[in-house]
PDB file of N, CA and C in Angstrom:
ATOM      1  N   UNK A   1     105.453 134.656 137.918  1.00  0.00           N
ATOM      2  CA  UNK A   1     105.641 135.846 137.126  1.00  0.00           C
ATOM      3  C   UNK A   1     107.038 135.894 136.525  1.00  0.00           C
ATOM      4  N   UNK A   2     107.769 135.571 137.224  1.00  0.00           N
ATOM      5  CA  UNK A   2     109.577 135.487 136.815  1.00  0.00           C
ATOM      6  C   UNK A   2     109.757 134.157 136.257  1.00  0.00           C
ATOM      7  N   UNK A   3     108.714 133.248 135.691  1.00  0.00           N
ATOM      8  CA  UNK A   3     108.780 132.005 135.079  1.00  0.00           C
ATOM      9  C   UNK A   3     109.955 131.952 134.634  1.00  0.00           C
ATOM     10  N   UNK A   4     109.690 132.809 132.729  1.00  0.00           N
ATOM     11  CA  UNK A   4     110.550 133.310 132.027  1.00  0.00           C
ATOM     12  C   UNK A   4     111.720 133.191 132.640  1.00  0.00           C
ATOM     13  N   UNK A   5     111.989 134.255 133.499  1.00  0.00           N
ATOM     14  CA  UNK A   5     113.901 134.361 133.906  1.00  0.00           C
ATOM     15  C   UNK A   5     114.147 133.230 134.460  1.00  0.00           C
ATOM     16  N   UNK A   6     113.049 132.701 135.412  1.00  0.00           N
ATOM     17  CA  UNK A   6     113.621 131.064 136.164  1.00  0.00           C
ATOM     18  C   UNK A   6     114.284 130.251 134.987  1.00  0.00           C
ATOM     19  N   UNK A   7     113.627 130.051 133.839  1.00  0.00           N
ATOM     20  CA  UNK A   7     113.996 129.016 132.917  1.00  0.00           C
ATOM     21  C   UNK A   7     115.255 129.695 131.769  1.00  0.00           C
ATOM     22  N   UNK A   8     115.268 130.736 131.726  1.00  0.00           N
ATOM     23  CA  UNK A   8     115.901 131.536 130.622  1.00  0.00           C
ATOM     24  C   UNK A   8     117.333 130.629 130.715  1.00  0.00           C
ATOM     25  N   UNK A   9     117.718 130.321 131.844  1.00  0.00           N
ATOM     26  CA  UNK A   9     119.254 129.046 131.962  1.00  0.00           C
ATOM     27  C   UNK A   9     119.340 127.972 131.129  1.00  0.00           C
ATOM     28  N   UNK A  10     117.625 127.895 130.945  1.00  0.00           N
ATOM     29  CA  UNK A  10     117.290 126.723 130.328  1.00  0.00           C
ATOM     30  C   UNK A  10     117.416 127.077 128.946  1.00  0.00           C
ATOM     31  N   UNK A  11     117.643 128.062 128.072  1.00  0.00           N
ATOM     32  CA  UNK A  11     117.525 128.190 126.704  1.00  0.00           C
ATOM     33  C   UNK A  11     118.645 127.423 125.830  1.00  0.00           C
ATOM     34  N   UNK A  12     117.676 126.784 124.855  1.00  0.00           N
ATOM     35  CA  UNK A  12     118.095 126.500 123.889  1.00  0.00           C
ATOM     36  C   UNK A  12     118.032 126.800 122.538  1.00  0.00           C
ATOM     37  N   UNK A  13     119.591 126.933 122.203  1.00  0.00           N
ATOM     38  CA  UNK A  13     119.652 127.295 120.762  1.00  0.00           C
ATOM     39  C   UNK A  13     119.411 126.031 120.154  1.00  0.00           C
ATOM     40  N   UNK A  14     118.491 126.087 119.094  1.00  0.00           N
ATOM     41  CA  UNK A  14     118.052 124.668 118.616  1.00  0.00           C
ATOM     42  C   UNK A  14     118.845 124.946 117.471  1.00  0.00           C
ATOM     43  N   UNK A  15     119.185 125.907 116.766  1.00  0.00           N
ATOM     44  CA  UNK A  15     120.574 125.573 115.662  1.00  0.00           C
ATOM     45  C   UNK A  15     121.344 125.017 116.057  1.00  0.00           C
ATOM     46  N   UNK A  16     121.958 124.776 117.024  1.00  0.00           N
ATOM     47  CA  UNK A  16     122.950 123.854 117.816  1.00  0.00           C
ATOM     48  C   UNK A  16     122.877 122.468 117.324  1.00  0.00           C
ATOM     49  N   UNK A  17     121.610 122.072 116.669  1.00  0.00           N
ATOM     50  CA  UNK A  17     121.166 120.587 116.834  1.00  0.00           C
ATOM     51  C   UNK A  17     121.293 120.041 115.411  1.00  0.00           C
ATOM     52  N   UNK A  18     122.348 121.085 114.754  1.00  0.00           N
ATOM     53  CA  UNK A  18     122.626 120.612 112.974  1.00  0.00           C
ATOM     54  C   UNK A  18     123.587 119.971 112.938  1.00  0.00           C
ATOM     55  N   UNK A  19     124.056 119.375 112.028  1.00  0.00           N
ATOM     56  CA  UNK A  19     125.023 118.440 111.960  1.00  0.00           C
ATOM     57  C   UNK A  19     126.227 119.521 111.128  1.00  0.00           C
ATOM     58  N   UNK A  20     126.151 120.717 111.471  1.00  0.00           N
ATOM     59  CA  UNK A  20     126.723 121.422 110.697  1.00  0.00           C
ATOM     60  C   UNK A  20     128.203 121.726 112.084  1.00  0.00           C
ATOM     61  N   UNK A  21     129.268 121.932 111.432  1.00  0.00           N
ATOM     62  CA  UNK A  21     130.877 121.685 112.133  1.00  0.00           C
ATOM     63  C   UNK A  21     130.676 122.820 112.586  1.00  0.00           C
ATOM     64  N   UNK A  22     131.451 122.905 113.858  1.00  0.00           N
ATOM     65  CA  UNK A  22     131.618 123.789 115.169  1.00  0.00           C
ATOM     66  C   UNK A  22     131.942 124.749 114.450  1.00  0.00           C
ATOM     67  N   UNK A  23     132.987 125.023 113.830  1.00  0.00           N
ATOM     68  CA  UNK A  23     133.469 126.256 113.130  1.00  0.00           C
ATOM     69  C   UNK A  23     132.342 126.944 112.515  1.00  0.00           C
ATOM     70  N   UNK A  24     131.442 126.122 111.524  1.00  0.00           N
ATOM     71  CA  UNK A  24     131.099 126.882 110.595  1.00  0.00           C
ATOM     72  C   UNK A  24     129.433 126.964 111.499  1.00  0.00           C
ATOM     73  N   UNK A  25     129.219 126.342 112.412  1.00  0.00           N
ATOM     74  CA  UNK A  25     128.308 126.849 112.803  1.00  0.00           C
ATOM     75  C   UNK A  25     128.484 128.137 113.574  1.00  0.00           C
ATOM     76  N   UNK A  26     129.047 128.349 114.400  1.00  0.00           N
ATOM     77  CA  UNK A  26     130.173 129.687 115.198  1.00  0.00           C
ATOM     78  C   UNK A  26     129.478 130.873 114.071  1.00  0.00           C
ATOM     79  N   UNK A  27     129.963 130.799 112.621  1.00  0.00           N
ATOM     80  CA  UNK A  27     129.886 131.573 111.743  1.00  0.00           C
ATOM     81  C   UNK A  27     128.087 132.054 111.178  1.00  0.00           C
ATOM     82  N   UNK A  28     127.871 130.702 111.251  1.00  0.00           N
ATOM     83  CA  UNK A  28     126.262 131.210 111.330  1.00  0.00           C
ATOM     84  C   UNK A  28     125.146 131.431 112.298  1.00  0.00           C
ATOM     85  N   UNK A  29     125.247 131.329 113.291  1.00  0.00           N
ATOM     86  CA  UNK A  29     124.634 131.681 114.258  1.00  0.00           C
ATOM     87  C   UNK A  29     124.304 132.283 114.721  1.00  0.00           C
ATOM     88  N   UNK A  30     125.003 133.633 114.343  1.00  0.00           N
ATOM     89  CA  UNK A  30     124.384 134.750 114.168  1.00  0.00           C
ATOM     90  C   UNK A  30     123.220 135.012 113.358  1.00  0.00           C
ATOM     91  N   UNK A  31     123.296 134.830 112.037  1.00  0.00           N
ATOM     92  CA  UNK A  31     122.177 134.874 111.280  1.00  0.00           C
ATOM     93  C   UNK A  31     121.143 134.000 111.391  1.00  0.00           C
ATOM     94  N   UNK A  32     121.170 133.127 111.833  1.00  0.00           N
ATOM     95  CA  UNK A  32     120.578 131.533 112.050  1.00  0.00           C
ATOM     96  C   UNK A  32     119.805 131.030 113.658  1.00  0.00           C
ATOM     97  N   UNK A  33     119.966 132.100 114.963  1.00  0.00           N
ATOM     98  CA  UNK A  33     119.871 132.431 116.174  1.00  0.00           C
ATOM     99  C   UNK A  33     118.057 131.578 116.174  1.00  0.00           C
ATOM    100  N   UNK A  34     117.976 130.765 116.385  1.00  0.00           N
ATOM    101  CA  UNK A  34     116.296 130.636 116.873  1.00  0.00           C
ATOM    102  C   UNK A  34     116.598 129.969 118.260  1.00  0.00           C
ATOM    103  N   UNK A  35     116.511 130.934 119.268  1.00  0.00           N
ATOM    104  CA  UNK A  35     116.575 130.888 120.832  1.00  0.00           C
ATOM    105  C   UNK A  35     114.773 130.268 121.154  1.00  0.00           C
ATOM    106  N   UNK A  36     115.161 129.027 121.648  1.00  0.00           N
ATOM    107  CA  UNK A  36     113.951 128.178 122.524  1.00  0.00           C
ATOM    108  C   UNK A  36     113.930 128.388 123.948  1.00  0.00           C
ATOM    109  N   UNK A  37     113.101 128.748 124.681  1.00  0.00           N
ATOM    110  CA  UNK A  37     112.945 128.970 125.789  1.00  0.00           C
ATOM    111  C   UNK A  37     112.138 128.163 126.533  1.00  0.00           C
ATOM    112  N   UNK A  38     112.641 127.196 127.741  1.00  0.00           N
ATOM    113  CA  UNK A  38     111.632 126.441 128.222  1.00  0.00           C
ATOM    114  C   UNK A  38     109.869 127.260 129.007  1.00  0.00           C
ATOM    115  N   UNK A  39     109.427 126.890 128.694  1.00  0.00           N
ATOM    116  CA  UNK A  39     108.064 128.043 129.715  1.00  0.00           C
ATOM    117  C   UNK A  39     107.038 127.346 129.469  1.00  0.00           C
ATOM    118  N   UNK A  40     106.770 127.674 130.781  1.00  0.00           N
ATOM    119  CA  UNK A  40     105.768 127.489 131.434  1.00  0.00           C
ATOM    120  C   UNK A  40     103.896 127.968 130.717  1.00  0.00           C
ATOM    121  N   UNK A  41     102.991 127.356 131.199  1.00  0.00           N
ATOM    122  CA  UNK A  41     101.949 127.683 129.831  1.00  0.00           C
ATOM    123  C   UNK A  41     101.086 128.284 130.649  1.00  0.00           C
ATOM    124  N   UNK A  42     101.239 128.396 131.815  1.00  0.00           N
ATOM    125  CA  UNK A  42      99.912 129.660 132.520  1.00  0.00           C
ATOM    126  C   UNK A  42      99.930 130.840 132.143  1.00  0.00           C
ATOM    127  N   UNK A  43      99.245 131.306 132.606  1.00  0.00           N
ATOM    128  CA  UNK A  43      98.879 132.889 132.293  1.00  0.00           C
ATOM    129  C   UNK A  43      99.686 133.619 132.604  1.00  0.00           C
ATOM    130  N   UNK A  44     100.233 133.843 134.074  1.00  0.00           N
ATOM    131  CA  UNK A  44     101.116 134.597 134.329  1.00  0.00           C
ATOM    132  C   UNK A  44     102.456 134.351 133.637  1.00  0.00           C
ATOM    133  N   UNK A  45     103.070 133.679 133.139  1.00  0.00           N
ATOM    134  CA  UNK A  45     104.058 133.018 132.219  1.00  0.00           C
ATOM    135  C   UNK A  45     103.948 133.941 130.924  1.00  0.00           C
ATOM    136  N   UNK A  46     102.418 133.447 130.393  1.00  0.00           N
ATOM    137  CA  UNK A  46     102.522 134.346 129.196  1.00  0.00           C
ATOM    138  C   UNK A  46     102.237 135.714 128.956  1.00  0.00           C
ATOM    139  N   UNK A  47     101.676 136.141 129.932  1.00  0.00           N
ATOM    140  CA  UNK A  47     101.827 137.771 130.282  1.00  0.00           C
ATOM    141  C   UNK A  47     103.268 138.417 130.444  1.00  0.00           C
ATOM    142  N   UNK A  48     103.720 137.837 131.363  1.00  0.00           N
ATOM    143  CA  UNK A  48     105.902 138.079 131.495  1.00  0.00           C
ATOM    144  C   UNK A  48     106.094 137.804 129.980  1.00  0.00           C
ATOM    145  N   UNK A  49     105.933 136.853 129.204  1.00  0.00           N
ATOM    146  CA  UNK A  49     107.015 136.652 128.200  1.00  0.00           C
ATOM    147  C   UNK A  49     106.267 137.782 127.284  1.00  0.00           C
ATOM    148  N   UNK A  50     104.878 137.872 127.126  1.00  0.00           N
ATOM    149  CA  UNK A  50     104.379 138.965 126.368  1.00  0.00           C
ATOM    150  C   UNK A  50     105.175 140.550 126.433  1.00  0.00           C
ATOM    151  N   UNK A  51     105.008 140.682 127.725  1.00  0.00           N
ATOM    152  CA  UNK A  51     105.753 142.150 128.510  1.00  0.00           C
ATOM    153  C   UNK A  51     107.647 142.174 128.074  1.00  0.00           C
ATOM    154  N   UNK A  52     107.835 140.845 127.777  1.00  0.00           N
ATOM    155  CA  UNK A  52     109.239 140.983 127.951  1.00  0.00           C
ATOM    156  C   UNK A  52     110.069 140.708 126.387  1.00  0.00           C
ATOM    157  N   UNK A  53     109.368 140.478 125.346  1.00  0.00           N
ATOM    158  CA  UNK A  53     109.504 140.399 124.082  1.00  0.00           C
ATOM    159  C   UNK A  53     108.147 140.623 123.289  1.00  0.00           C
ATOM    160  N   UNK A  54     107.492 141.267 123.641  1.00  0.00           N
ATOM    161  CA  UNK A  54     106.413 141.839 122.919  1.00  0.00           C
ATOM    162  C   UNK A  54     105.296 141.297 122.114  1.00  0.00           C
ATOM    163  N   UNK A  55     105.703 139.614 122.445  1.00  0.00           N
ATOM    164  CA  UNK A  55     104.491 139.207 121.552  1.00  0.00           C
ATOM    165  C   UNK A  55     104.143 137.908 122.353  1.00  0.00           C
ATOM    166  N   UNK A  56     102.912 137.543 122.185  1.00  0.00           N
ATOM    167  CA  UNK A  56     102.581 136.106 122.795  1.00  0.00           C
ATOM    168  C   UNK A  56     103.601 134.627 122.311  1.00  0.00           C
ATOM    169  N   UNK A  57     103.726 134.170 123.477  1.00  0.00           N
ATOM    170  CA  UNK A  57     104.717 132.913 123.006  1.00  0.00           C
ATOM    171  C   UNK A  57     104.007 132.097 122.192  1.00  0.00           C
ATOM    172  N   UNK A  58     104.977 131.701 121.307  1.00  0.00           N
ATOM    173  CA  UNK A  58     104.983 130.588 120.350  1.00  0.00           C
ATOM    174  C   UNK A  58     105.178 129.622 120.651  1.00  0.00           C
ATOM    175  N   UNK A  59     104.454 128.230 120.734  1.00  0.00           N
ATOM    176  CA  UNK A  59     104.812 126.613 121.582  1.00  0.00           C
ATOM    177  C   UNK A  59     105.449 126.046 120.396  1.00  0.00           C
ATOM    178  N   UNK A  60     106.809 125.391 120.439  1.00  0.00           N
ATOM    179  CA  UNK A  60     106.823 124.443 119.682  1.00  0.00           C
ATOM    180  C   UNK A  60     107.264 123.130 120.108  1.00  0.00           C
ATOM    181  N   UNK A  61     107.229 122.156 119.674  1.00  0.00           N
ATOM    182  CA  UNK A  61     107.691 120.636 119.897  1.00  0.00           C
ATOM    183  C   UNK A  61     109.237 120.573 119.521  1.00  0.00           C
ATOM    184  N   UNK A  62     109.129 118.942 120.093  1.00  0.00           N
ATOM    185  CA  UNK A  62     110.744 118.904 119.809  1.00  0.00           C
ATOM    186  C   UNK A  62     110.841 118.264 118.333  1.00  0.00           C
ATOM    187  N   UNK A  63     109.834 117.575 118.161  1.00  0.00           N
ATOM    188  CA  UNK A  63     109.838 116.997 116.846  1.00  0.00           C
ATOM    189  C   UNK A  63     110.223 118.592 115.774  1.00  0.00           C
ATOM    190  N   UNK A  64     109.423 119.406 115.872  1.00  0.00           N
ATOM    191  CA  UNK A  64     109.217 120.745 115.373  1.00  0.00           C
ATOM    192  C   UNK A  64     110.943 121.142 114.971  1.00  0.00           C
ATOM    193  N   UNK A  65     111.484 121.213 116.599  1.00  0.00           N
ATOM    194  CA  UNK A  65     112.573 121.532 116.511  1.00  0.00           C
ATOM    195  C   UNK A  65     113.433 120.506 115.876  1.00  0.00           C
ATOM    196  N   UNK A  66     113.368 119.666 115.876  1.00  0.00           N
ATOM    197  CA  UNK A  66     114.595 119.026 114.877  1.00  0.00           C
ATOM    198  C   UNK A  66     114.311 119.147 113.819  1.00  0.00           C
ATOM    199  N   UNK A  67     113.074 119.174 113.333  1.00  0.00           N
ATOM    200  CA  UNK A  67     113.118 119.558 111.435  1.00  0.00           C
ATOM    201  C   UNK A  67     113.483 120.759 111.031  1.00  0.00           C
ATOM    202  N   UNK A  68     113.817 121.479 112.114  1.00  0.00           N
ATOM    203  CA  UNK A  68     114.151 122.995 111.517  1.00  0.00           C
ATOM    204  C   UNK A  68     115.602 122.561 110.900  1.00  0.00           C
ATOM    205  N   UNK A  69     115.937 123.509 109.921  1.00  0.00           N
ATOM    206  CA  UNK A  69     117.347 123.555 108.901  1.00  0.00           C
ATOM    207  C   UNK A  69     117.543 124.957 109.254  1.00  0.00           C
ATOM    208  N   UNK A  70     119.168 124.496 108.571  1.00  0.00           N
ATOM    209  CA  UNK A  70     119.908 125.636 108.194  1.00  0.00           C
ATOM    210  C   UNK A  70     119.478 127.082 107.943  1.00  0.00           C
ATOM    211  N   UNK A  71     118.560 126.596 106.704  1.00  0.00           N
ATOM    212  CA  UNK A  71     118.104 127.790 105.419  1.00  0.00           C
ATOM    213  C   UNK A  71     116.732 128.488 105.870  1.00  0.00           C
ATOM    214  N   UNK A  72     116.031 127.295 107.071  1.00  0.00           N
ATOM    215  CA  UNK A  72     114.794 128.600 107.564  1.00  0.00           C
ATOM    216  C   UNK A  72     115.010 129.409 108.193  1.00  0.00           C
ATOM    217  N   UNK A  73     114.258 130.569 107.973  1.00  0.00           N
ATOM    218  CA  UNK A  73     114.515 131.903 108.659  1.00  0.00           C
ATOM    219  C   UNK A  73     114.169 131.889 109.953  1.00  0.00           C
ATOM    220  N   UNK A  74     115.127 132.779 110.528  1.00  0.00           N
ATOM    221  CA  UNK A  74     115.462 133.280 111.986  1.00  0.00           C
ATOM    222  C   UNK A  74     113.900 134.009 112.481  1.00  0.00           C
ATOM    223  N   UNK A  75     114.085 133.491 114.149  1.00  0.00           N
ATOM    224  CA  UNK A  75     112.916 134.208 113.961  1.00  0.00           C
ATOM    225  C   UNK A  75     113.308 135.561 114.905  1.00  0.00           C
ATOM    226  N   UNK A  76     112.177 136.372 115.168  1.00  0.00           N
ATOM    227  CA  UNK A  76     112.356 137.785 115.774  1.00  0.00           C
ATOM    228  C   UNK A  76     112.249 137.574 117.463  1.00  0.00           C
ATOM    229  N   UNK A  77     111.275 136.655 117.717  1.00  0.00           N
ATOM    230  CA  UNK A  77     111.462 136.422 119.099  1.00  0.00           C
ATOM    231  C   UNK A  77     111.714 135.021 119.408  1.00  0.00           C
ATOM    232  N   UNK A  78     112.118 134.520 120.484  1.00  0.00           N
ATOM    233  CA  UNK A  78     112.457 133.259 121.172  1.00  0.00           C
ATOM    234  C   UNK A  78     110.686 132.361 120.916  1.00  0.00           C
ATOM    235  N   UNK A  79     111.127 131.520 120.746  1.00  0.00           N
ATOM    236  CA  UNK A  79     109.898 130.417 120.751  1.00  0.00           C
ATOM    237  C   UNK A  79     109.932 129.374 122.052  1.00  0.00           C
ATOM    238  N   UNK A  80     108.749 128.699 122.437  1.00  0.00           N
ATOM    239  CA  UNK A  80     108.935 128.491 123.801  1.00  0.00           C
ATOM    240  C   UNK A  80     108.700 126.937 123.918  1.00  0.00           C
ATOM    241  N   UNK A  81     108.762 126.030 124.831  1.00  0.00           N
ATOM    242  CA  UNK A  81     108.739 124.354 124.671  1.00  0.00           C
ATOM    243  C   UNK A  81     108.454 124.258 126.350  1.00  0.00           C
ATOM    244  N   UNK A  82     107.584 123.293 126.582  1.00  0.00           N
ATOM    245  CA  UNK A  82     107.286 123.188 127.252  1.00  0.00           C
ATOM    246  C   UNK A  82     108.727 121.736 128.145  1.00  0.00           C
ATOM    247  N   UNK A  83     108.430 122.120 129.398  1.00  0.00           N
ATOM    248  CA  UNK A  83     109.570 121.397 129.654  1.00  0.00           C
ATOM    249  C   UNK A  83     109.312 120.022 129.478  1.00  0.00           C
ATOM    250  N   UNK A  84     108.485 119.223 129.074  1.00  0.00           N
ATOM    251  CA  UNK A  84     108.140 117.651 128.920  1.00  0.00           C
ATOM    252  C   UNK A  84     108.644 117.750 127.181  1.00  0.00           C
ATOM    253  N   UNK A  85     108.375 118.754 126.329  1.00  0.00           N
ATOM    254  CA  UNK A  85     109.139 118.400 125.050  1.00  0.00           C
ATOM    255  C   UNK A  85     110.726 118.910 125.050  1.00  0.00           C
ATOM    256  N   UNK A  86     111.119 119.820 126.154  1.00  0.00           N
ATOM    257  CA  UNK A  86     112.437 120.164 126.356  1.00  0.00           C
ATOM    258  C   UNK A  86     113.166 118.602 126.533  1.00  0.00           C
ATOM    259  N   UNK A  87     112.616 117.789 127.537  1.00  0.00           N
ATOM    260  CA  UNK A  87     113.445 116.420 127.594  1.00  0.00           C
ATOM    261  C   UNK A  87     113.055 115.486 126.689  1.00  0.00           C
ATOM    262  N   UNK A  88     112.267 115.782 125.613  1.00  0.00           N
ATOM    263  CA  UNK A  88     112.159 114.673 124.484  1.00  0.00           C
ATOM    264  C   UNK A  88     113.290 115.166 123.346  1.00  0.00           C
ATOM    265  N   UNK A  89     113.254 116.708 123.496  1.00  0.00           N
ATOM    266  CA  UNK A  89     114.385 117.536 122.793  1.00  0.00           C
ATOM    267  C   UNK A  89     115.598 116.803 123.141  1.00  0.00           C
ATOM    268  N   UNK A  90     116.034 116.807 124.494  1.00  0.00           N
ATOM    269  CA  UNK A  90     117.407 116.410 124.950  1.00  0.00           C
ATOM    270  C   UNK A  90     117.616 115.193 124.559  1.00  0.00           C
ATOM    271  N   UNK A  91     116.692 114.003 125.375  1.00  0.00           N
ATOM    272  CA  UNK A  91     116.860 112.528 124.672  1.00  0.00           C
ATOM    273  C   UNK A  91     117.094 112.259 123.411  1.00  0.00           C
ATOM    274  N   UNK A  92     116.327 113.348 122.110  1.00  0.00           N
ATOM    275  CA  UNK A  92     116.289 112.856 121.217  1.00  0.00           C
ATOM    276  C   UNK A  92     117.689 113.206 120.339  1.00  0.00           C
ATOM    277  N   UNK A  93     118.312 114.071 121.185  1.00  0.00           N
ATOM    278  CA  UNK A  93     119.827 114.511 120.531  1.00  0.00           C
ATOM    279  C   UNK A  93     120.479 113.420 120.870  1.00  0.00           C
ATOM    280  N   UNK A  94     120.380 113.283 122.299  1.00  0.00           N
ATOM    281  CA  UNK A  94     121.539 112.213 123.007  1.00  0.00           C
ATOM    282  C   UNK A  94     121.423 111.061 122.374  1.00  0.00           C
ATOM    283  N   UNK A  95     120.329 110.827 121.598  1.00  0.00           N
ATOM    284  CA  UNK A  95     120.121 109.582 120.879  1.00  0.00           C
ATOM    285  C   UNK A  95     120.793 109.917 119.333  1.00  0.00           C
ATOM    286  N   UNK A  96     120.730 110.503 118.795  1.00  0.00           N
ATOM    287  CA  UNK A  96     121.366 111.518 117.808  1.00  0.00           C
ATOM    288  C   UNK A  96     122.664 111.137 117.685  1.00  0.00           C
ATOM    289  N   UNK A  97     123.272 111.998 118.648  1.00  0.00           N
ATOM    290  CA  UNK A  97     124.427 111.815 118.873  1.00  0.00           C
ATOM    291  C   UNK A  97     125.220 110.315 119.455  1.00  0.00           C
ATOM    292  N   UNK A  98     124.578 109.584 119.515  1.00  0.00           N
ATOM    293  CA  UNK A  98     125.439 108.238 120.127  1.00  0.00           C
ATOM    294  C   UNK A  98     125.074 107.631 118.656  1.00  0.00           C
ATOM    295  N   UNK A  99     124.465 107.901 117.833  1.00  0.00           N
ATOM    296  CA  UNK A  99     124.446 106.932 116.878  1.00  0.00           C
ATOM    297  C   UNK A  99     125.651 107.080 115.869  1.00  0.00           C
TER     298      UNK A  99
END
């Protein structure tokens, strides 16, 4: 039932994952905020996240998440990744980033 809060440590800002400079990301991130939440896909999972942001979770991939840009719009609630695309998410930065 406390899925949600178990993982909420786990959130990721996937704007984080632009190639856009510390500074000027700082500056947009506010407007630009799409908070990923690792969770869990049972029922009781999506009942908590329903109860706790008002709408049924949204699954997305990590592939998903790296094509997001700059210029798409923010969304209203956190979107959610299951933790097997959370570590294809991570690898695929760390791979990212060493290149």
């Amino acid at each position: 039932m406390r899925a949600i809060r178990a993982f909420a440590a786990l959130a990721v800002a996937v704007s984080a994952l632009s190639a856009v400079p510390v500074a000027a990301h700082e500056a947009e991130q506010a407007s630009t905020a799409r908070p990923v939440l690792v969770c869990a896909t049972d029922a009781a999972t999506r009942r908590a996240f329903t109860r706790e942001h008002g709408a049924a979770p949204v699954f997305i991939t990590a592939r998903e998440a790296m094509a997001l840009r700059p210029s798409d719009p923010a969304w209203s609630t956190p979107r959610c990744m299951t933790a097997v695309e959370h570590a294809r998410l991570v690898n695929a930065s760390a791979y990212a980033r060493a290149r």
